[in-house]
PDB file of N, CA and C in Angstrom:
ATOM      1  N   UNK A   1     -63.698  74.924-152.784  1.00  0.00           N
ATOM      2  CA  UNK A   1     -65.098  75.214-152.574  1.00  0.00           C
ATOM      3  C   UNK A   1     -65.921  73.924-152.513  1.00  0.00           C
ATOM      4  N   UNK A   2     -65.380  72.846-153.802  1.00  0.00           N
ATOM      5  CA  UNK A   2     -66.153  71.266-153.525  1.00  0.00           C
ATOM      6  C   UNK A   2     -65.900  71.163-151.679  1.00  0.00           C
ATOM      7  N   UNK A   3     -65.047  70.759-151.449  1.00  0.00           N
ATOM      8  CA  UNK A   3     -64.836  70.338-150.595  1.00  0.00           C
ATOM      9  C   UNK A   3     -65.116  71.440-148.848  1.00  0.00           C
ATOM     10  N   UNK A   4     -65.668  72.234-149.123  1.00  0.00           N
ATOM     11  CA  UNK A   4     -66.518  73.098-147.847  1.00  0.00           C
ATOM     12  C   UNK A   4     -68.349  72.933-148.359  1.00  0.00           C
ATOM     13  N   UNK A   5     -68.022  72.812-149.697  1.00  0.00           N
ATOM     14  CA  UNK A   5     -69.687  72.090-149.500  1.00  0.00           C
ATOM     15  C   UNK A   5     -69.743  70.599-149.461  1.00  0.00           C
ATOM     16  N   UNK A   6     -68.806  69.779-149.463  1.00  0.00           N
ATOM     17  CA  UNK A   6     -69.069  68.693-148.763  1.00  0.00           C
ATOM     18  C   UNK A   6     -69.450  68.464-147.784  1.00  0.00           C
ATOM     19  N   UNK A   7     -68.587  69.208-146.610  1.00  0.00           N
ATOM     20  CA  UNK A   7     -68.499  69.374-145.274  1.00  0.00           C
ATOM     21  C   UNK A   7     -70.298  69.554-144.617  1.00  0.00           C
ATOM     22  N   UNK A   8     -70.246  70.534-145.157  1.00  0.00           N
ATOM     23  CA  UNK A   8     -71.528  71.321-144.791  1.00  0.00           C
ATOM     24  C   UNK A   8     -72.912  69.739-145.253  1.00  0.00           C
ATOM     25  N   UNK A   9     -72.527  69.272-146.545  1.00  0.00           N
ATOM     26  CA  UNK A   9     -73.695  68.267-146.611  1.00  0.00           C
ATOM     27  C   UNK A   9     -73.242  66.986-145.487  1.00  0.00           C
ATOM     28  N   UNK A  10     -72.042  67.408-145.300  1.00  0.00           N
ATOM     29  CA  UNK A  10     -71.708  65.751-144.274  1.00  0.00           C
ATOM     30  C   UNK A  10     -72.521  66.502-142.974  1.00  0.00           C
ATOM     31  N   UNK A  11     -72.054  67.200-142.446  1.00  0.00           N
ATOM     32  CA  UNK A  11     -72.482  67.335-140.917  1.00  0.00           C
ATOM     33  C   UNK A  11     -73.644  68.514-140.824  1.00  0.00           C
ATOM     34  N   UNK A  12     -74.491  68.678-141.862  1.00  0.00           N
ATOM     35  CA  UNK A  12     -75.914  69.706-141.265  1.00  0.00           C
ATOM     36  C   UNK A  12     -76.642  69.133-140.607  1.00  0.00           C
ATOM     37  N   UNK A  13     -76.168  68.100-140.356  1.00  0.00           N
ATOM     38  CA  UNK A  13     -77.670  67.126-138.897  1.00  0.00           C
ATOM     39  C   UNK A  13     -77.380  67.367-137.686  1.00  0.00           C
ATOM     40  N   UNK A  14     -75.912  67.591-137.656  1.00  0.00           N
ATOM     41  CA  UNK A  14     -75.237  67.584-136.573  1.00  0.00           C
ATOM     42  C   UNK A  14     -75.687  68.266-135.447  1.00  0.00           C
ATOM     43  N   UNK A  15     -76.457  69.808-135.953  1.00  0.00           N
ATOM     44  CA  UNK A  15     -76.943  69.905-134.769  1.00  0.00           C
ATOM     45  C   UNK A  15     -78.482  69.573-133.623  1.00  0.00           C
ATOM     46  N   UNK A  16     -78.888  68.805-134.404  1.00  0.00           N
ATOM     47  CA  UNK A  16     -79.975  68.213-133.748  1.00  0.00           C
ATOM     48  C   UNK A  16     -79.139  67.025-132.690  1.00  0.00           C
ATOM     49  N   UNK A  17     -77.885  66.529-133.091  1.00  0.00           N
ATOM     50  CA  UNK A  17     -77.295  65.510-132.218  1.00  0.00           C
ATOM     51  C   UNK A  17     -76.185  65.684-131.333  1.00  0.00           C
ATOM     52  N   UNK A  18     -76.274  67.491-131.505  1.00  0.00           N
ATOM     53  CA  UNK A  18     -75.222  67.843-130.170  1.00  0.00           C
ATOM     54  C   UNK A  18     -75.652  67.875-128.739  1.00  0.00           C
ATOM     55  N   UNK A  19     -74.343  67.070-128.361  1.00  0.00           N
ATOM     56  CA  UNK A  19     -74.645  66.920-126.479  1.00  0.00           C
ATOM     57  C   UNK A  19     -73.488  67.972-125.822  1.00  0.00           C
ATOM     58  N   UNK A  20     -74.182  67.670-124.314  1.00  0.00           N
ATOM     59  CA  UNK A  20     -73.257  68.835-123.579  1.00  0.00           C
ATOM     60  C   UNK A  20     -72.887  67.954-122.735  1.00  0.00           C
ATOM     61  N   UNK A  21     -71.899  68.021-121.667  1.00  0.00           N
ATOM     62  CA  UNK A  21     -71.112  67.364-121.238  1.00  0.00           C
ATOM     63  C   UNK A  21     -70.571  68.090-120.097  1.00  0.00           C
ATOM     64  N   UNK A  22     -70.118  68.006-118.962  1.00  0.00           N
ATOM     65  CA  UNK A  22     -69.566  68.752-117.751  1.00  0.00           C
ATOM     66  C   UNK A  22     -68.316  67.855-117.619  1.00  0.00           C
ATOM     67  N   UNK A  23     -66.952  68.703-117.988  1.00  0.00           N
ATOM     68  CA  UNK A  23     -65.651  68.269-117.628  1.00  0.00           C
ATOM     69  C   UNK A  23     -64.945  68.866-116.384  1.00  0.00           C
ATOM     70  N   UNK A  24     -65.238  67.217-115.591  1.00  0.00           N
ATOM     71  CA  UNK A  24     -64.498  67.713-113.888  1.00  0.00           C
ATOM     72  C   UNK A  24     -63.130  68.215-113.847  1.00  0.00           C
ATOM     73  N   UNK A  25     -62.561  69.042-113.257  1.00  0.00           N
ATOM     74  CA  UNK A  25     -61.195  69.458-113.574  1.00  0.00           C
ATOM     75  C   UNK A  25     -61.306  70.774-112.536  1.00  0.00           C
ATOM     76  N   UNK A  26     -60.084  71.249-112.635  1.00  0.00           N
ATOM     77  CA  UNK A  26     -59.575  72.497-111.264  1.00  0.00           C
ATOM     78  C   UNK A  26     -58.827  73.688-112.230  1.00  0.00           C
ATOM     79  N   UNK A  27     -58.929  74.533-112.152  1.00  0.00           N
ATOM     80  CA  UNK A  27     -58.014  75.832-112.381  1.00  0.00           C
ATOM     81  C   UNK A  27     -56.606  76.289-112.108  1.00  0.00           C
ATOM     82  N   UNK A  28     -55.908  76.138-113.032  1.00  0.00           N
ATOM     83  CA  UNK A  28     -54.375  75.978-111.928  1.00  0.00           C
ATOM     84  C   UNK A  28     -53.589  77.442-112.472  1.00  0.00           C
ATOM     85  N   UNK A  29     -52.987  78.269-112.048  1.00  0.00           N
ATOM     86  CA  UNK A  29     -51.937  79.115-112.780  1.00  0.00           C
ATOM     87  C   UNK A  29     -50.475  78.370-112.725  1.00  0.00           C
ATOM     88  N   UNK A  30     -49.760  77.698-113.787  1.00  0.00           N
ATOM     89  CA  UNK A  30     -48.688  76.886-113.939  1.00  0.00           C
ATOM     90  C   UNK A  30     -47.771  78.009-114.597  1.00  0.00           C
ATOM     91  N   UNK A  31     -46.367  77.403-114.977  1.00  0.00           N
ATOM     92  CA  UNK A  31     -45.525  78.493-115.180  1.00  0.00           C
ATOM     93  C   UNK A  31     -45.432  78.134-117.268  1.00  0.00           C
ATOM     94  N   UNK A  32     -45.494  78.427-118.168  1.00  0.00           N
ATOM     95  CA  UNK A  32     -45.200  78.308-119.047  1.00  0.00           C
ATOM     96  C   UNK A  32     -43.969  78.583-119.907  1.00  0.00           C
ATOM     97  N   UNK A  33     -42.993  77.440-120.155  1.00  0.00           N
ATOM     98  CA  UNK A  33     -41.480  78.293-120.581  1.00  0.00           C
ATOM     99  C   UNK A  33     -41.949  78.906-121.413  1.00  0.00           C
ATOM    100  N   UNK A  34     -42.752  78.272-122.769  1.00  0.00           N
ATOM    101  CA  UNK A  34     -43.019  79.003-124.121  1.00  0.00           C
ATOM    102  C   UNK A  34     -43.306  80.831-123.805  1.00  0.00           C
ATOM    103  N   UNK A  35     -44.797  80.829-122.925  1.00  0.00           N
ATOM    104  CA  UNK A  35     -44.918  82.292-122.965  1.00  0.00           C
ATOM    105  C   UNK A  35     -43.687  83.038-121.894  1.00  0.00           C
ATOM    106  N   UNK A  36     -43.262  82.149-121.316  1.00  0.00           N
ATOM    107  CA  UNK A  36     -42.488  83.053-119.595  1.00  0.00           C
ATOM    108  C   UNK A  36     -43.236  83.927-118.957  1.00  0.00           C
ATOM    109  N   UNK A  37     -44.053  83.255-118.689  1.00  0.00           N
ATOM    110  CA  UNK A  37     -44.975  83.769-117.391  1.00  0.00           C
ATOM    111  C   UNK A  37     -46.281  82.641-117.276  1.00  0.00           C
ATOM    112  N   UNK A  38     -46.934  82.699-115.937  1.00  0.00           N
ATOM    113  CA  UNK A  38     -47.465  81.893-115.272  1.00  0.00           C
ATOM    114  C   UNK A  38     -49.283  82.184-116.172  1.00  0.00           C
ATOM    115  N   UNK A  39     -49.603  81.095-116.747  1.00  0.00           N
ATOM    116  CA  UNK A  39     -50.722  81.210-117.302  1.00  0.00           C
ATOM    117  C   UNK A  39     -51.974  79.898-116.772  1.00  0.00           C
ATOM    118  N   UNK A  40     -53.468  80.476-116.857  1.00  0.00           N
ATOM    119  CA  UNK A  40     -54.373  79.853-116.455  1.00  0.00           C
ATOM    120  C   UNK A  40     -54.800  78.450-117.086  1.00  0.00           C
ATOM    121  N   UNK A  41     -54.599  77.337-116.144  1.00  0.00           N
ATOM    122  CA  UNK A  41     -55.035  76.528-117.149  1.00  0.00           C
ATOM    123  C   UNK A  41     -56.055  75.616-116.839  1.00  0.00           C
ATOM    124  N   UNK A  42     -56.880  75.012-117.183  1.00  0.00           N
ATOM    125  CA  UNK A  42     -58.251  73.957-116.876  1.00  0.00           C
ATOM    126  C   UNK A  42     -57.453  72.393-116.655  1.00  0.00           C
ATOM    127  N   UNK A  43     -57.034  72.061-115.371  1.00  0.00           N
ATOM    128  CA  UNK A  43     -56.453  70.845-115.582  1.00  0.00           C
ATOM    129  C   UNK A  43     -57.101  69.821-115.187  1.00  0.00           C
ATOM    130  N   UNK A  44     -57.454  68.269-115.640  1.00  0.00           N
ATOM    131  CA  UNK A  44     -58.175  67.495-116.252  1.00  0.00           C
ATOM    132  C   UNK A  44     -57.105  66.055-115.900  1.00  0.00           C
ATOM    133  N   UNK A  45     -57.735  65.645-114.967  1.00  0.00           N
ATOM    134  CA  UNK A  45     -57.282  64.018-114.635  1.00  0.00           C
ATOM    135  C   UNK A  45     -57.358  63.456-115.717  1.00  0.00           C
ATOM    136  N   UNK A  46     -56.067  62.327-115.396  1.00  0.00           N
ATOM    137  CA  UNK A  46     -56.017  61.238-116.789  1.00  0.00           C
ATOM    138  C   UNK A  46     -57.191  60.094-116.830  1.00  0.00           C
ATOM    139  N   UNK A  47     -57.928  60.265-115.752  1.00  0.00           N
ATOM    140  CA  UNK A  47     -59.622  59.409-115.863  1.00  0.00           C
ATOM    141  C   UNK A  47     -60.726  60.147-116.120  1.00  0.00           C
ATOM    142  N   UNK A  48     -60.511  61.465-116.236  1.00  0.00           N
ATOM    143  CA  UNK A  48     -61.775  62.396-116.670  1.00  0.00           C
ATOM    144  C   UNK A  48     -61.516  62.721-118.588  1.00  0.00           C
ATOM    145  N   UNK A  49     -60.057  62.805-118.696  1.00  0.00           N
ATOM    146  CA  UNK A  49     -59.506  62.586-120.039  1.00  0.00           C
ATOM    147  C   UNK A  49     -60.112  61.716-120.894  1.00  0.00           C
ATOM    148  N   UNK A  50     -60.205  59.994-119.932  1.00  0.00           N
ATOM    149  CA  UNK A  50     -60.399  58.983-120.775  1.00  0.00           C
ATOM    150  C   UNK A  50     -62.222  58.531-120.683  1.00  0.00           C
ATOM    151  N   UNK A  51     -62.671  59.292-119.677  1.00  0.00           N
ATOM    152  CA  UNK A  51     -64.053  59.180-119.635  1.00  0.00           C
ATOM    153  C   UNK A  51     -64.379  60.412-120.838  1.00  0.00           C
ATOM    154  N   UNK A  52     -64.003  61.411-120.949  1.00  0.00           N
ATOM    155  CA  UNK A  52     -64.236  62.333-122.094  1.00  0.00           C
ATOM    156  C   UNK A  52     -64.105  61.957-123.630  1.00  0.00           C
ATOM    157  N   UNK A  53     -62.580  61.089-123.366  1.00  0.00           N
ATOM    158  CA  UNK A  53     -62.552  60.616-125.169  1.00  0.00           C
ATOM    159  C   UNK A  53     -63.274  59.243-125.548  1.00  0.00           C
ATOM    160  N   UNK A  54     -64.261  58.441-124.616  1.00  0.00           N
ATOM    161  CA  UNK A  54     -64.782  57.938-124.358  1.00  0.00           C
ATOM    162  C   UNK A  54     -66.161  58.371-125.240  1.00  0.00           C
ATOM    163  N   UNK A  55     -66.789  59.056-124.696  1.00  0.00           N
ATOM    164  CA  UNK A  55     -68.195  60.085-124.557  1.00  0.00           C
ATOM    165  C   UNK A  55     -67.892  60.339-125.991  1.00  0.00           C
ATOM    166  N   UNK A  56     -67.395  60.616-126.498  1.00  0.00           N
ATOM    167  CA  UNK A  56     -66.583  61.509-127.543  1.00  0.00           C
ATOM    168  C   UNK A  56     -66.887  60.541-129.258  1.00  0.00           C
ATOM    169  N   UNK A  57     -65.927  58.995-128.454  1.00  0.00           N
ATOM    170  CA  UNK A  57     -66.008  58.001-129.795  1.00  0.00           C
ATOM    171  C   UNK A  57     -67.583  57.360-129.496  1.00  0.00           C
ATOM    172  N   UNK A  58     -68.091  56.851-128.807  1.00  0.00           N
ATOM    173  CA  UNK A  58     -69.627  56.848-128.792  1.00  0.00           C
ATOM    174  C   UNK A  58     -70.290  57.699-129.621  1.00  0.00           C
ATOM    175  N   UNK A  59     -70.301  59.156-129.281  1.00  0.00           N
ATOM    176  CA  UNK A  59     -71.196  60.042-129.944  1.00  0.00           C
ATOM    177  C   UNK A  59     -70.711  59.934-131.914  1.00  0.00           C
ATOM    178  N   UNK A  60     -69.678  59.951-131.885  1.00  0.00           N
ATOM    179  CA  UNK A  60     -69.232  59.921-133.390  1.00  0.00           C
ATOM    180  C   UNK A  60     -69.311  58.887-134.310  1.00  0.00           C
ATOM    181  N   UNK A  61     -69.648  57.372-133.362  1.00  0.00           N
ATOM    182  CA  UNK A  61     -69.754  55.874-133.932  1.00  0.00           C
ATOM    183  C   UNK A  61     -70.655  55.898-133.827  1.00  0.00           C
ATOM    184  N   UNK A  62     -72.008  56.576-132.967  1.00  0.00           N
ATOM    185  CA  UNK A  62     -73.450  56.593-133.226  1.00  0.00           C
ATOM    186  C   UNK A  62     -74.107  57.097-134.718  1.00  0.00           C
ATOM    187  N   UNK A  63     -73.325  57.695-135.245  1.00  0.00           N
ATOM    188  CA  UNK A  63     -73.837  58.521-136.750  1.00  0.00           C
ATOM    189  C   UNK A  63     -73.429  57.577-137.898  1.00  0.00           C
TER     190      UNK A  63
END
C-alpha cells in the first residue's frame, strides 16, 4: 500500500504534462506461430521506432 501511494505522490502532475504524439506506421495481417493464425498488427519502421523512443526520453528527462 506504501508503495501505490508513493506512486500516486510521484506522478499526480503528470497529467498536466501529457503529450500526444502521431505514430507513422501501416496495418499488416502477419501470420503468428504463437496464436496459429494470421493476426492484425500496427507495424512501425525502425526510424519511426527511434524517433518515438526519442520523444519519449525527452519528455521523461524534462521532469
Amino acid at each position: 500500500m506504501e508503495e501505490m501511494r508513493q506512486l500516486f505522490l510521484d506522478y499526480r502532475g503528470t497529467r498536466e504534462e501529457t503529450i500526444q504524439v502521431e505514430i507513422d506506421g501501416t496495418g499488416q495481417r502477419l501470420w503468428s506461430p504463437n496464436a496459429q493464425q494470421n493476426l492484425y498488427y500496427y507495424v512501425v519502421s525502425d526510424q519511426e521506432q527511434s524517433r518515438i523512443q526519442n520523444l519519449l526520453e525527452e519528455h521523461m528527462n524534462e521532469q
